[in-house]
Protein backbone atom coordinates (compact mmCIF):
# COMPACT_ATOMS: atom_id res chain seq x y z
CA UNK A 1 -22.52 68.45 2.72
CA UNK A 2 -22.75 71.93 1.12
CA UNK A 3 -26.44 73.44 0.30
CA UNK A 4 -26.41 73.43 -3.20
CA UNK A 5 -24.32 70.41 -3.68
CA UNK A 6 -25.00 67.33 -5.50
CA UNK A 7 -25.18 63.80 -4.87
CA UNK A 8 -24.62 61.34 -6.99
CA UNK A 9 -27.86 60.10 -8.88
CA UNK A 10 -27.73 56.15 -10.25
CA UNK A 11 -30.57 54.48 -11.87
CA UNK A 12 -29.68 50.69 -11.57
CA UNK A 13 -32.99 48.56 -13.14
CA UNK A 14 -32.97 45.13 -11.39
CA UNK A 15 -34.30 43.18 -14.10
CA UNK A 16 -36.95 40.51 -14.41
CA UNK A 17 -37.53 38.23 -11.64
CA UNK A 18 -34.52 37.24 -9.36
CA UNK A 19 -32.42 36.95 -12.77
CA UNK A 20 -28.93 38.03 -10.53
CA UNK A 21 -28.94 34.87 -8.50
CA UNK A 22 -29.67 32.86 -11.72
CA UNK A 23 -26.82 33.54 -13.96
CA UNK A 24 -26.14 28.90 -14.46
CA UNK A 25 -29.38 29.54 -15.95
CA UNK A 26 -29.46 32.08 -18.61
CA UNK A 27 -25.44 31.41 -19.58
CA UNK A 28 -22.63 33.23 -20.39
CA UNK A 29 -24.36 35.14 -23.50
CA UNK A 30 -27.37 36.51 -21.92
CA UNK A 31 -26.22 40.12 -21.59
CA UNK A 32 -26.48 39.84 -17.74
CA UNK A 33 -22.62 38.98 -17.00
CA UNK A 34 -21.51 42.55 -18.61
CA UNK A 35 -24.27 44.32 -15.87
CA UNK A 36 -22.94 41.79 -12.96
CA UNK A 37 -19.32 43.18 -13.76
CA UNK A 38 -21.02 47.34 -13.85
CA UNK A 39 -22.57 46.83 -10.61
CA UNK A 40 -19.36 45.07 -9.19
CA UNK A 41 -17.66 48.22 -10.09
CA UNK A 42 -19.84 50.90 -8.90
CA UNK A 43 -19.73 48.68 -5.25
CA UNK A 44 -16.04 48.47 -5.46
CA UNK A 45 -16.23 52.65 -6.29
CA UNK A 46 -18.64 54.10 -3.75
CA UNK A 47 -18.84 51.49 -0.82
CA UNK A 48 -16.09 53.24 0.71
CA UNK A 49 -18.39 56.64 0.61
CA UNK A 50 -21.82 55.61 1.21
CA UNK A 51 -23.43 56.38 4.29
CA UNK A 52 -27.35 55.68 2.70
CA UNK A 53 -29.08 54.70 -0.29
CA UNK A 54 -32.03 56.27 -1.20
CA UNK A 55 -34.51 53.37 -2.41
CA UNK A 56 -37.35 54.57 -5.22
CA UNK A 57 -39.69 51.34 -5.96
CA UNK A 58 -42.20 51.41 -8.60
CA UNK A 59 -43.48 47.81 -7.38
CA UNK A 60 -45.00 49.99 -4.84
CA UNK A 61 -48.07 51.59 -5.56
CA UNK A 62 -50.07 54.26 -2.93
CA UNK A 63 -52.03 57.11 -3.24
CA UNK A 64 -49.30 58.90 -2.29
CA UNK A 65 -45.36 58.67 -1.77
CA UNK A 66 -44.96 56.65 1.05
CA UNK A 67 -41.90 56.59 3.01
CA UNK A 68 -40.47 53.37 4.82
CA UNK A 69 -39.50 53.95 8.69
CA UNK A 70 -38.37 50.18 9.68
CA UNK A 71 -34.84 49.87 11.43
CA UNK A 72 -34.95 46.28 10.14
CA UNK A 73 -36.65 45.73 7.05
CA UNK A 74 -37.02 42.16 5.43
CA UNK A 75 -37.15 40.77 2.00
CA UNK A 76 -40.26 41.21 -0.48
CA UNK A 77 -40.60 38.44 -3.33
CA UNK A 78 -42.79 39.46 -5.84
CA UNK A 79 -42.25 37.04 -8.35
CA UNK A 80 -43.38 33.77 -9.03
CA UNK A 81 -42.62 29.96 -10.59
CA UNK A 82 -38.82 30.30 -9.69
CA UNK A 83 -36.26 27.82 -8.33
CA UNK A 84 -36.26 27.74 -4.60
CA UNK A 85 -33.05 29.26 -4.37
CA UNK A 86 -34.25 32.43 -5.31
CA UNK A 87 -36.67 32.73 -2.36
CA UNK A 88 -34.14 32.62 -0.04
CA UNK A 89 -32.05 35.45 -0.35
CA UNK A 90 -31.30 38.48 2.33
CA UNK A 91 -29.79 41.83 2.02
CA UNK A 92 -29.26 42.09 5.82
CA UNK A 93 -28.78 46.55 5.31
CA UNK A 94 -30.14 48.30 7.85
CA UNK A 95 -33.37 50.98 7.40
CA UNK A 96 -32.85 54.39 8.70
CA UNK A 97 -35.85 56.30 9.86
CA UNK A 98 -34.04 59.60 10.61
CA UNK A 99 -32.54 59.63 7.04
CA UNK A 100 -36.78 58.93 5.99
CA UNK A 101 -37.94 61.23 8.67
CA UNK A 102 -35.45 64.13 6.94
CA UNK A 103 -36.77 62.71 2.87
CA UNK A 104 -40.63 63.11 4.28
CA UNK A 105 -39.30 67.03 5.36
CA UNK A 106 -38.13 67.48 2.23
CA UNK A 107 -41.22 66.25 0.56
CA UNK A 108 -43.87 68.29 2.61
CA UNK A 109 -42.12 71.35 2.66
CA UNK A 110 -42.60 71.26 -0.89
CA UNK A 111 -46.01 70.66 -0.92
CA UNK A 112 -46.31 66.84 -1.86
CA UNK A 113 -48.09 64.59 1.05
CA UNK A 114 -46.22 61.64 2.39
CA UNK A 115 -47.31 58.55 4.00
CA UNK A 116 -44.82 56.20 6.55
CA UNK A 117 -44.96 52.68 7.08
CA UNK A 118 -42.21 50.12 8.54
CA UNK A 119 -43.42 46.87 7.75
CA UNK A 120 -42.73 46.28 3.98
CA UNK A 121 -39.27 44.88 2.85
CA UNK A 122 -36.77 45.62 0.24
CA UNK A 123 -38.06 44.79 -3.14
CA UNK A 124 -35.70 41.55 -3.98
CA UNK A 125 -33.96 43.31 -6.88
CA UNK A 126 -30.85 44.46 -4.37
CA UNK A 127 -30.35 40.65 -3.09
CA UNK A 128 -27.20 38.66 -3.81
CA UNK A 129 -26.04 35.25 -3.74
């Protein structure tokens, strides 16, 4: 990559809940088939090019932005009073502390504090079925 060059910048919202595994439930109307079929097409578009995704989490909250280091994280279900189903999903991608190690850089040099961990999981908003 060229200094100076862009990457590509999506902002994908993952909803309420674990709403993408439950689509039987909220039926054919409920808006979420037309954002199943975007995120589909953005896979079938950049899969081929991606080498990492940068994951920003609001359900995250620290004193400063903290930066996970696991090779291996696991899944983190925040949610509550859904079918059983939807506790049981994986998204089996690996971590990458170098790629982290190079954000944290980024971060410090200009002037904002980090903080590492390698324990917590993906939020379970990137999960499928």
């Amino acid at each position: 990559m060229e200094k100076g060059e862009k990457l590509p910048t999506i902002y994908i919202p993952h909803g309420g809940g674990p709403w993408h595994v439950m689509m039987d439930d909220f039926g054919a109307d409920s808006g979420y088939i037309g954002l199943a079929a975007y995120l589909r097409g953005l896979g079938a578009e950049f899969t081929p090019k991606i080498e990492s995704i940068l994951v920003i989490s609001a359900h995250w909250e620290e004193a400063k932005p903290t930066l996970h280091f696991g090779e291996r994280p696991g899944m983190l279900f925040d949610y509550g009073g859904f079918p059983a189903h939807t506790y049981k999903l994986s998204w089996p991608a690996p971590g990458n502390p170098e790629l982290a190690g190079r954000a944290a850089s980024l971060l410090e040099n200009a002037g904002i504090a980090t903080g590492r961990e390698a324990k917590r999981g993906y939020d379970h908003g990137p999960s499928c079925r």
